[in-house]
N, C-alpha and C. Protein backbone atom coordinates (compact mmCIF):
# COMPACT_ATOMS: atom_id res chain seq x y z
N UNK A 1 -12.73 10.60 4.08
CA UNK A 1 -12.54 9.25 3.58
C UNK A 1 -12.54 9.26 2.06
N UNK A 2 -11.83 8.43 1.06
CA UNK A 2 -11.53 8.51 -0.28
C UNK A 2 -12.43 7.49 -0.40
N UNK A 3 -12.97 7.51 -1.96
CA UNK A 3 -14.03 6.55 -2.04
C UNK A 3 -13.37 5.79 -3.28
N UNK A 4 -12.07 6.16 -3.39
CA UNK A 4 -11.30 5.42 -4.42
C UNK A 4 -11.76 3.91 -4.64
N UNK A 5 -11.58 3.33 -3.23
CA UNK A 5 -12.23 1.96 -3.14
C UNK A 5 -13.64 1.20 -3.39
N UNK A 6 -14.26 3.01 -3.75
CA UNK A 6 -15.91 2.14 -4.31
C UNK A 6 -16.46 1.89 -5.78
N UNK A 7 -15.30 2.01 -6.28
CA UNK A 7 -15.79 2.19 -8.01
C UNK A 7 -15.24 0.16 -8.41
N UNK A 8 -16.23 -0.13 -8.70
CA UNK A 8 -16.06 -1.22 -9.33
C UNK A 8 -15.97 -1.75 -11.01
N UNK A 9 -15.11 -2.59 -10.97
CA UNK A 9 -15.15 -2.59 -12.61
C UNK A 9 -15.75 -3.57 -12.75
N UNK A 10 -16.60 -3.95 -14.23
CA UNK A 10 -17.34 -5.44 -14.10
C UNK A 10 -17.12 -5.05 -15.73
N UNK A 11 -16.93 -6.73 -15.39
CA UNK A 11 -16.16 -7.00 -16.81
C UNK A 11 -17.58 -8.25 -17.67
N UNK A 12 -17.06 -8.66 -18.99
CA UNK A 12 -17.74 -9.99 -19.66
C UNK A 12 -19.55 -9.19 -19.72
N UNK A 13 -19.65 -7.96 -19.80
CA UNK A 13 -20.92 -7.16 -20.09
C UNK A 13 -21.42 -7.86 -21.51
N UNK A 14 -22.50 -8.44 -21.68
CA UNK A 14 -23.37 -8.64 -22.87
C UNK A 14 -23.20 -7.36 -23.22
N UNK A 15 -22.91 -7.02 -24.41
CA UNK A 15 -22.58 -5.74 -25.76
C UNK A 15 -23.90 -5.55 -25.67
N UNK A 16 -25.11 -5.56 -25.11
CA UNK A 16 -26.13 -4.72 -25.22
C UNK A 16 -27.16 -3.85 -23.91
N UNK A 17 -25.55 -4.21 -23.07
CA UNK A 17 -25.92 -3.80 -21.60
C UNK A 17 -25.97 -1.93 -21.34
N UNK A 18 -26.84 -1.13 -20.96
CA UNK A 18 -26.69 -0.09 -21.23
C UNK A 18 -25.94 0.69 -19.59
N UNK A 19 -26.04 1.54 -19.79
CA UNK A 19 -24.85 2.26 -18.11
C UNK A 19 -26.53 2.01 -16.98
N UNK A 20 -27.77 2.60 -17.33
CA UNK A 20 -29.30 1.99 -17.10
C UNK A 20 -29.33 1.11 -16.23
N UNK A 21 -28.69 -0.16 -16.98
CA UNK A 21 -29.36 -1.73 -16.69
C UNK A 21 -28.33 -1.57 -15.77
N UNK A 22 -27.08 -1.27 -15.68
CA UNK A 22 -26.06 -1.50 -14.75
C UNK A 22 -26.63 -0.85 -13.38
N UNK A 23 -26.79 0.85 -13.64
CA UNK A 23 -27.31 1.27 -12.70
C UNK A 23 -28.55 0.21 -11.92
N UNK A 24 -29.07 0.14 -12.35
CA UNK A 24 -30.00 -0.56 -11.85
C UNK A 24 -29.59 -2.29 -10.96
N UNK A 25 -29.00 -2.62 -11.72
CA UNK A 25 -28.73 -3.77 -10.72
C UNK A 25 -27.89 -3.70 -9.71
N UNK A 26 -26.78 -2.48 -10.08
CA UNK A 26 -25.73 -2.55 -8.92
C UNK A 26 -26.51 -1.60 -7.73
N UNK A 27 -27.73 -1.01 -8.10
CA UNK A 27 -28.76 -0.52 -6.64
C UNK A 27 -28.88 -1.09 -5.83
N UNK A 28 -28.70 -3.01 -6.42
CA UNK A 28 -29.32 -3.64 -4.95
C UNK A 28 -28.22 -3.71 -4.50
N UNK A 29 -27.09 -3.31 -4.26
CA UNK A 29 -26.00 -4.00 -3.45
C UNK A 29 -25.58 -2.22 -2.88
N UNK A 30 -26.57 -0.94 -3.54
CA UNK A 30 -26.26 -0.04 -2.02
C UNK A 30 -26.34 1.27 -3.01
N UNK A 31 -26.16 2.58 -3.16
CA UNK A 31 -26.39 3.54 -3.52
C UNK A 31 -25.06 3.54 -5.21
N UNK A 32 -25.64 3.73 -5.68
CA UNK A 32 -24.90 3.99 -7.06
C UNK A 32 -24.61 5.38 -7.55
N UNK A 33 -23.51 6.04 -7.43
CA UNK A 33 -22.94 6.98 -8.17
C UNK A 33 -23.05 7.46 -9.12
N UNK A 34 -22.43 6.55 -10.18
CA UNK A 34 -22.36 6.66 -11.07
C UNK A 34 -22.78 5.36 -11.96
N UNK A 35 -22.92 5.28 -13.47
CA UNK A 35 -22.67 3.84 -13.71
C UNK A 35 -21.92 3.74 -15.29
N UNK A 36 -21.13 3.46 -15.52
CA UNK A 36 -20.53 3.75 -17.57
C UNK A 36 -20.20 2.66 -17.86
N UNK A 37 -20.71 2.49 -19.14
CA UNK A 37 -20.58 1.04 -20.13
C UNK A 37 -19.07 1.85 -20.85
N UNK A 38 -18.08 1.52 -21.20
CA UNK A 38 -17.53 1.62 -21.66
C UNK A 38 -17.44 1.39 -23.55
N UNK A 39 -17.55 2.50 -24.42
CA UNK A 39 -17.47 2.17 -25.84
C UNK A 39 -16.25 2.62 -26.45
N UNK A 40 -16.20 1.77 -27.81
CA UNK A 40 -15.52 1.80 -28.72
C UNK A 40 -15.60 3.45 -28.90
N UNK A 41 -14.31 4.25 -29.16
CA UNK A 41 -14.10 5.73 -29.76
C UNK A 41 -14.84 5.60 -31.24
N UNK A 42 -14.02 4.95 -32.39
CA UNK A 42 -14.52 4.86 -33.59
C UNK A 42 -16.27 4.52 -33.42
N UNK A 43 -16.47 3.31 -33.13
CA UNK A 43 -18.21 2.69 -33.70
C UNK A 43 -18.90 3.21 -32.26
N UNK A 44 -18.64 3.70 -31.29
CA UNK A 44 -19.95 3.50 -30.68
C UNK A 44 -20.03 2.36 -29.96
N UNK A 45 -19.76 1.38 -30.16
CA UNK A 45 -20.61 0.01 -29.51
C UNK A 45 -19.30 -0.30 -28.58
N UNK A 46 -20.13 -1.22 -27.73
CA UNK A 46 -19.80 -1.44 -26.30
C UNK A 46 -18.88 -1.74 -26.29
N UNK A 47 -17.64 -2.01 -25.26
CA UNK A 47 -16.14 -2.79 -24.86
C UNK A 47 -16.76 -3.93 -24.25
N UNK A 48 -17.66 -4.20 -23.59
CA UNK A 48 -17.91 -5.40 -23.20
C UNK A 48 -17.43 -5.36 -21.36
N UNK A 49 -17.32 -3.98 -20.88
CA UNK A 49 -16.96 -3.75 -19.60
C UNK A 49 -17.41 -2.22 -19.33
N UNK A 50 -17.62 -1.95 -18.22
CA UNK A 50 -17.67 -0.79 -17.61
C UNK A 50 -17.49 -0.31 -16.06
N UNK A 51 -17.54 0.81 -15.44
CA UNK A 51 -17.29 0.96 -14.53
C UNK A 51 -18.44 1.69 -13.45
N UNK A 52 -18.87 0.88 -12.01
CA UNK A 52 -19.73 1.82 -11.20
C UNK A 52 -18.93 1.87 -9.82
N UNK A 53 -19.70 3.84 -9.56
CA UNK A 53 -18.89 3.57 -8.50
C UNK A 53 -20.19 4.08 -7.51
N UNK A 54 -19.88 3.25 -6.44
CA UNK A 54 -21.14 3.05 -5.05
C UNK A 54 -20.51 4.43 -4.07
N UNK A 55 -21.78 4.24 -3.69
CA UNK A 55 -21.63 5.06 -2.86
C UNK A 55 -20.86 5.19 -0.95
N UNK A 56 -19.98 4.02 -0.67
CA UNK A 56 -18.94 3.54 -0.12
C UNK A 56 -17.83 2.05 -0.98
N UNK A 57 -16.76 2.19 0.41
CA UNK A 57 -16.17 0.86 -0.23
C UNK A 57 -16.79 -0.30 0.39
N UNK A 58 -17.96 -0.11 1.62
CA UNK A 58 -18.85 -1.41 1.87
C UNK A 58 -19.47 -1.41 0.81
N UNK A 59 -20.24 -0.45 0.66
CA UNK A 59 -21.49 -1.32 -0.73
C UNK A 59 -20.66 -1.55 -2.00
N UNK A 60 -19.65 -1.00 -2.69
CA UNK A 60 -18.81 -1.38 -3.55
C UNK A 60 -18.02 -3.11 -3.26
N UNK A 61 -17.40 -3.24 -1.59
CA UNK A 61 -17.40 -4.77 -1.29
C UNK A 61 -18.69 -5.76 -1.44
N UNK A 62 -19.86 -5.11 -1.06
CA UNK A 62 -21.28 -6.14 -1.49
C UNK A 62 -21.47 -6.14 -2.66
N UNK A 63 -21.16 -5.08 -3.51
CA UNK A 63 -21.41 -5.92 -5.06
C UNK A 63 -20.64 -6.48 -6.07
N UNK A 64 -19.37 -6.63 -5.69
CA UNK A 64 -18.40 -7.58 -5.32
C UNK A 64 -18.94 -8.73 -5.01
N UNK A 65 -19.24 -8.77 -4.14
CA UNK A 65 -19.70 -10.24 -3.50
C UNK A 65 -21.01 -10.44 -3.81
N UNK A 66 -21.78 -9.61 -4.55
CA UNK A 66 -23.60 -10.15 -4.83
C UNK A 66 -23.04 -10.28 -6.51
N UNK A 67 -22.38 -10.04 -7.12
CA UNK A 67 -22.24 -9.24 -8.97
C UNK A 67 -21.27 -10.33 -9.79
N UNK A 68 -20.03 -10.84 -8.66
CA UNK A 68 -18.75 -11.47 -9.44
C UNK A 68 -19.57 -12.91 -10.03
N UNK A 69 -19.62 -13.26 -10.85
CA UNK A 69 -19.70 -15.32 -11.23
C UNK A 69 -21.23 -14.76 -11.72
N UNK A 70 -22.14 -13.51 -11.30
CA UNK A 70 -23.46 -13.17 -11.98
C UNK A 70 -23.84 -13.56 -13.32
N UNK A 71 -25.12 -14.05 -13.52
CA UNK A 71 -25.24 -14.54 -14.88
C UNK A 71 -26.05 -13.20 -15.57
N UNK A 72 -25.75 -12.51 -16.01
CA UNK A 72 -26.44 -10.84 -16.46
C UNK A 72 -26.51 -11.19 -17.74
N UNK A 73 -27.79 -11.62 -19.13
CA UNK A 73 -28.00 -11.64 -20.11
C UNK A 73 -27.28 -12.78 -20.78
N UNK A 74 -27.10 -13.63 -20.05
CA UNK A 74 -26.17 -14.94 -20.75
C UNK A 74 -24.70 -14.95 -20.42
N UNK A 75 -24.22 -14.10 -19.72
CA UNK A 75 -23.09 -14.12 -19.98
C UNK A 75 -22.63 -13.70 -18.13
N UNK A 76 -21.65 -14.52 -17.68
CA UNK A 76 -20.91 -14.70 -16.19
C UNK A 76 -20.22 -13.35 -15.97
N UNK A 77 -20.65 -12.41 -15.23
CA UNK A 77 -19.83 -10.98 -14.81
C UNK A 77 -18.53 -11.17 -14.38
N UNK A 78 -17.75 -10.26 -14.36
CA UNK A 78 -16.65 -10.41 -13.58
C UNK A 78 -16.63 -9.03 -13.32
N UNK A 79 -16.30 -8.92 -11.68
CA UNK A 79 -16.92 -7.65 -10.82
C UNK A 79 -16.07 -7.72 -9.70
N UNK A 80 -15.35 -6.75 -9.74
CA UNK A 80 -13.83 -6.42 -8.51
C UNK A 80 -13.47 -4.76 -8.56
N UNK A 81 -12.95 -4.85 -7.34
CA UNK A 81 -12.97 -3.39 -6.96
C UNK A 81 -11.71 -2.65 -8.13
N UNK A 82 -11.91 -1.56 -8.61
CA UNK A 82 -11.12 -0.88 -9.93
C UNK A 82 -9.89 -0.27 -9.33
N UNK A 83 -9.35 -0.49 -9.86
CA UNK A 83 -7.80 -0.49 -9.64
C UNK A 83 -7.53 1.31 -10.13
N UNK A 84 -6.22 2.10 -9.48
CA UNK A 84 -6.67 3.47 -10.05
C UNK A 84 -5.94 3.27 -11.43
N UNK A 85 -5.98 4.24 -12.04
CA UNK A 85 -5.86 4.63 -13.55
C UNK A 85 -4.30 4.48 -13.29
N UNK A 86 -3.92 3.53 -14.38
CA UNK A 86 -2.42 3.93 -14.36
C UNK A 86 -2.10 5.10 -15.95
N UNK A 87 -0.76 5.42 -15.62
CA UNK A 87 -0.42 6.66 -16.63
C UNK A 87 -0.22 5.59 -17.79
N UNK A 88 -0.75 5.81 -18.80
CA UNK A 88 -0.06 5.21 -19.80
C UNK A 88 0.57 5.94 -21.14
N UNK A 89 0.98 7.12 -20.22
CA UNK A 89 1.95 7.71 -21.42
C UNK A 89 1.42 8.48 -22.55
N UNK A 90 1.85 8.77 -23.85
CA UNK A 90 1.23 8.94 -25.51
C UNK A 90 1.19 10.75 -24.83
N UNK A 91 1.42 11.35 -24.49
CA UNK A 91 1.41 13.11 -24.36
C UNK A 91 0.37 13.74 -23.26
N UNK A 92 0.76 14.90 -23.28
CA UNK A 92 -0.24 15.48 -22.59
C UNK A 92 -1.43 15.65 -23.35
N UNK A 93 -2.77 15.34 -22.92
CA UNK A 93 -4.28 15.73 -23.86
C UNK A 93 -4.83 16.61 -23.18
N UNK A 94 -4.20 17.60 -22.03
CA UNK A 94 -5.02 18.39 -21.34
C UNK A 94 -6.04 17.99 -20.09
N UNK A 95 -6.41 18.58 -19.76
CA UNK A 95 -7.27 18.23 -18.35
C UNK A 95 -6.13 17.69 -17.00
N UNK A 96 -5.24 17.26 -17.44
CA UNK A 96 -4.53 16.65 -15.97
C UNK A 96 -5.11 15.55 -15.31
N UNK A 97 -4.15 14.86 -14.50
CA UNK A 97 -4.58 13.87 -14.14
C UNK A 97 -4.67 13.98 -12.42
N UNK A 98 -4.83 13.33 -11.48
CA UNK A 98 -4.66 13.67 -9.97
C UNK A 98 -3.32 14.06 -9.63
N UNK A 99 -3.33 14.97 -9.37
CA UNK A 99 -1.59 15.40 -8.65
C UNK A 99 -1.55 15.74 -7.37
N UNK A 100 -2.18 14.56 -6.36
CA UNK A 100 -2.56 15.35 -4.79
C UNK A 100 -1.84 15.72 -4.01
């Protein structure tokens, strides 16, 4: 089974949310993988989104449904299942991308 379907993106992150705090809340909705705040290359500081991925596409659908409209540090989540990477071109940088 591909677990493509369990990585969720959650968007509208308070800029002082760490990959931590994410991990941690997206626990209650089922086993957490992974968890990444997404930053700026140049400064360091946050995009204001990141990505976790659960440990199925049920518990990835429950935190979906426990996470989306969430009020996390003042600010309303937005939390839906992550779409895959599209190519966006600019050269090869090495590593490769999925070629299954």
């Amino acid at each position: 089974m591909s677990n493509q379907n369990a990585r969720c993106y959650v968007g509208n992150l308070p800029f002082s949310t760490t990959a931590e705090e994410l991990d941690a809340l997206f626990s209650q909705a089922g086993t957490v993988n992974d968890a990444t705040v997404m930053t700026d290359r140049d400064t360091g500081r946050s995009r204001g989104f990141g990505f976790v991925e659960m440990g199925s596409a049920d518990e990835a659908n429950e935190a979906v449904r426990r996470f989306n409209g969430y009020n996390h540090g003042g600010r309303d989540l937005k939390v839906n299942i992550a779409r895959p990477r599209e190519n966006r071109g600019g050269g090869n940088r090495g590593g490769g991308g999925y070629r299954g």
